[in-house]
C-alpha atoms as a PDB file:
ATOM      1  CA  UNK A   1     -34.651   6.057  -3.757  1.00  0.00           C
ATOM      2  CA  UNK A   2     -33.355   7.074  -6.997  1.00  0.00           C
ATOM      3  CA  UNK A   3     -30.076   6.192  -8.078  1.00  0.00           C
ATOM      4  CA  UNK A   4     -28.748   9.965  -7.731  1.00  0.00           C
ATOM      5  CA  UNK A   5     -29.871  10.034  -4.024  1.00  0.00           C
ATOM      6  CA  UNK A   6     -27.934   6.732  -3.260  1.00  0.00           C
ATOM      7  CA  UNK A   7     -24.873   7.936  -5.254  1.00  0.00           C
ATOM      8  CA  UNK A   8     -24.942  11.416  -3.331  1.00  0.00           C
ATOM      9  CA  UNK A   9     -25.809   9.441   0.580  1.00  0.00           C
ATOM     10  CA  UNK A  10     -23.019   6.963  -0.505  1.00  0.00           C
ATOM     11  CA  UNK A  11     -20.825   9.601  -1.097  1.00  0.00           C
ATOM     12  CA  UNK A  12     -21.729  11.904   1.606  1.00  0.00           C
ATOM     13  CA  UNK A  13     -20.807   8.416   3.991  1.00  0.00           C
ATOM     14  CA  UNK A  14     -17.335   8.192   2.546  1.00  0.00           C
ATOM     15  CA  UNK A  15     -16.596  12.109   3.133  1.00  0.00           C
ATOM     16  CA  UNK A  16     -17.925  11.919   6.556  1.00  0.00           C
ATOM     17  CA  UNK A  17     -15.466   8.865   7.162  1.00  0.00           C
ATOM     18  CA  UNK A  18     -12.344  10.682   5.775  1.00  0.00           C
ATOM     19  CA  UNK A  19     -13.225  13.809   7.362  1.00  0.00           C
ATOM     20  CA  UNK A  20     -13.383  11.913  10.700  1.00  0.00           C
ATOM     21  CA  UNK A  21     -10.222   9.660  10.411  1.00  0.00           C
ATOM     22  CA  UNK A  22      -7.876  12.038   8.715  1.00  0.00           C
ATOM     23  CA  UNK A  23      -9.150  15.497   8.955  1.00  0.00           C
ATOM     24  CA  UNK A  24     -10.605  15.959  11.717  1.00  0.00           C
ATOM     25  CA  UNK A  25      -7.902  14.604  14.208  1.00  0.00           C
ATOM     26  CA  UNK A  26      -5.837  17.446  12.576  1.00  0.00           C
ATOM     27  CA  UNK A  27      -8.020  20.075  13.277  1.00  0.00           C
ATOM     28  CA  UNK A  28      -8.880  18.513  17.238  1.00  0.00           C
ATOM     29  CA  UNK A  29      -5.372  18.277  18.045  1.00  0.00           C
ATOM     30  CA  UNK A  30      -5.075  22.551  17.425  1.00  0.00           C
ATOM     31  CA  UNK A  31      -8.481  22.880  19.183  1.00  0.00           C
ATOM     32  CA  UNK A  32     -10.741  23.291  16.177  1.00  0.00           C
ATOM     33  CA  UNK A  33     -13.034  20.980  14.751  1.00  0.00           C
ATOM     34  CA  UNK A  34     -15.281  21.286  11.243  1.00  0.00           C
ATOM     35  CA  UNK A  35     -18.816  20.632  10.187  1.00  0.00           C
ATOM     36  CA  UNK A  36     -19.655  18.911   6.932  1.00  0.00           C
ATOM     37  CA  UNK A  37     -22.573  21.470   5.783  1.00  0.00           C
ATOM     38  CA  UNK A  38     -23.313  19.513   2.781  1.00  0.00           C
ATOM     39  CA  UNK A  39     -22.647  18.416  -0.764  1.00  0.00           C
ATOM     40  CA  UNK A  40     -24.248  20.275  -3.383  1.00  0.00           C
ATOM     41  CA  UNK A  41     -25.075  18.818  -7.292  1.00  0.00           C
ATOM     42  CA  UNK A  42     -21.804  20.259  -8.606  1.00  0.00           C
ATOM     43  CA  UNK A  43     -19.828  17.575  -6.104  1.00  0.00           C
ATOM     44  CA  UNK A  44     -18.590  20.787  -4.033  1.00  0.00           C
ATOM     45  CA  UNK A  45     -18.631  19.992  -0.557  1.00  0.00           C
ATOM     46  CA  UNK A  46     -19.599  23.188   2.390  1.00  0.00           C
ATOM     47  CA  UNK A  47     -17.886  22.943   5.982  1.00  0.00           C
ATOM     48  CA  UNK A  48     -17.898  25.123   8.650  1.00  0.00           C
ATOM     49  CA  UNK A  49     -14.674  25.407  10.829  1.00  0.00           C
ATOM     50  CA  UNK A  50     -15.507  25.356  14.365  1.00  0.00           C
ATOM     51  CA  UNK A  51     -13.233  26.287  17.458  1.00  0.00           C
ATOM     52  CA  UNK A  52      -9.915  27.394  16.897  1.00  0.00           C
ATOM     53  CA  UNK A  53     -10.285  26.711  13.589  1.00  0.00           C
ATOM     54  CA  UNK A  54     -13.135  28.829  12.425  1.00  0.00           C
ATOM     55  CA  UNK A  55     -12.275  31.985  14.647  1.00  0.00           C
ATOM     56  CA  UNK A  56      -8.900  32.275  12.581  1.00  0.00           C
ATOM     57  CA  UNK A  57      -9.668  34.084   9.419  1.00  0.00           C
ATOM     58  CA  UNK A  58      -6.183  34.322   8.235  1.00  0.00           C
ATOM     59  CA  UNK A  59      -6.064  30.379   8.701  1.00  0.00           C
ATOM     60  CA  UNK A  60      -9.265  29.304   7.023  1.00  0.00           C
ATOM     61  CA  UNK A  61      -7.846  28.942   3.402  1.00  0.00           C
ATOM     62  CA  UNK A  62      -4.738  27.471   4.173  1.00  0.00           C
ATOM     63  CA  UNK A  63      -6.864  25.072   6.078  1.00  0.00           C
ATOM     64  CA  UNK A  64      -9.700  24.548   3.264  1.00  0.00           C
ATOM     65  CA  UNK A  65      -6.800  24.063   1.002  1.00  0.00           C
ATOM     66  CA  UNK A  66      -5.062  21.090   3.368  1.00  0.00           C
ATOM     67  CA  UNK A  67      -8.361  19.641   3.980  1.00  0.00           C
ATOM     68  CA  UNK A  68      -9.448  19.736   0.112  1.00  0.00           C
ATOM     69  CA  UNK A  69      -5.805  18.080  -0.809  1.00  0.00           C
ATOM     70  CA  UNK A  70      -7.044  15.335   2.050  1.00  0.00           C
ATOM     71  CA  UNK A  71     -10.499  14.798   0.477  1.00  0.00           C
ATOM     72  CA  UNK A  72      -9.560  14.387  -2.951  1.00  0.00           C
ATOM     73  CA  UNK A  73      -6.879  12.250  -2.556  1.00  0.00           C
ATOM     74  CA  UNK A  74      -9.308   9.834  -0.749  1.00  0.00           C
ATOM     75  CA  UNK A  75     -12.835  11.505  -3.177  1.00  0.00           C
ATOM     76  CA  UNK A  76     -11.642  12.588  -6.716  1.00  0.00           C
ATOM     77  CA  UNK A  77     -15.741  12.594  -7.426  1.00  0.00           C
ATOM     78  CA  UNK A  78     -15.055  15.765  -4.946  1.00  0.00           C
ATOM     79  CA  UNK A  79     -14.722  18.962  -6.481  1.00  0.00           C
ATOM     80  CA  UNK A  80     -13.619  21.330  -3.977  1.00  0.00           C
ATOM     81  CA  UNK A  81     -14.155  21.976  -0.502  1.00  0.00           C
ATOM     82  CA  UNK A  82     -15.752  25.657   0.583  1.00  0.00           C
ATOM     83  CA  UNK A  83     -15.948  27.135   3.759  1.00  0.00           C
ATOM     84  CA  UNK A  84     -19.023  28.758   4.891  1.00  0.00           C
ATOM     85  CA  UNK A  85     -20.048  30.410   8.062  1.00  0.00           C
END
């Protein structure tokens, strides 16, 4: 492995933990759930809102936006979060 895949798995490990711990008891308890898509080279990170969640449109960037503030508090390396279908 080069040092840019174990730098991108190690990070993709740490999102997956905060996304489980913090995010995505959020999201369960309002019957939605999310999907980390993946983490592109620019450090932007794709989920897909599922459930409740992802059948709101109105809700999705208030949402992104409360799950990005989550991230990068725990991630600065973290760019953004994007939400894709």
């Amino acid at each position: 492995m080069t040092p840019s895949e174990l730098t991108y798995g190690d990070l993709t490990a740490r999102l997956e933990h905060v996304l489980e711990s913090e995010v995505r008891p959020i999201l369960r308890a309002e019957g939605g759930d999310l999907l980390l898509v993946g983490i592109d080279l620019d450090r932007i990170a794709q989920v897909r809102l599922l459930g409740a969640c992802g059948a709101c449109a109105s809700a999705v960037p208030a949402l992104v936006l409360r799950i990005e503030t989550i991230v990068k508090e725990r991630l600065p390396e973290i760019r953004f979060i994007e939400a894709v279908p």
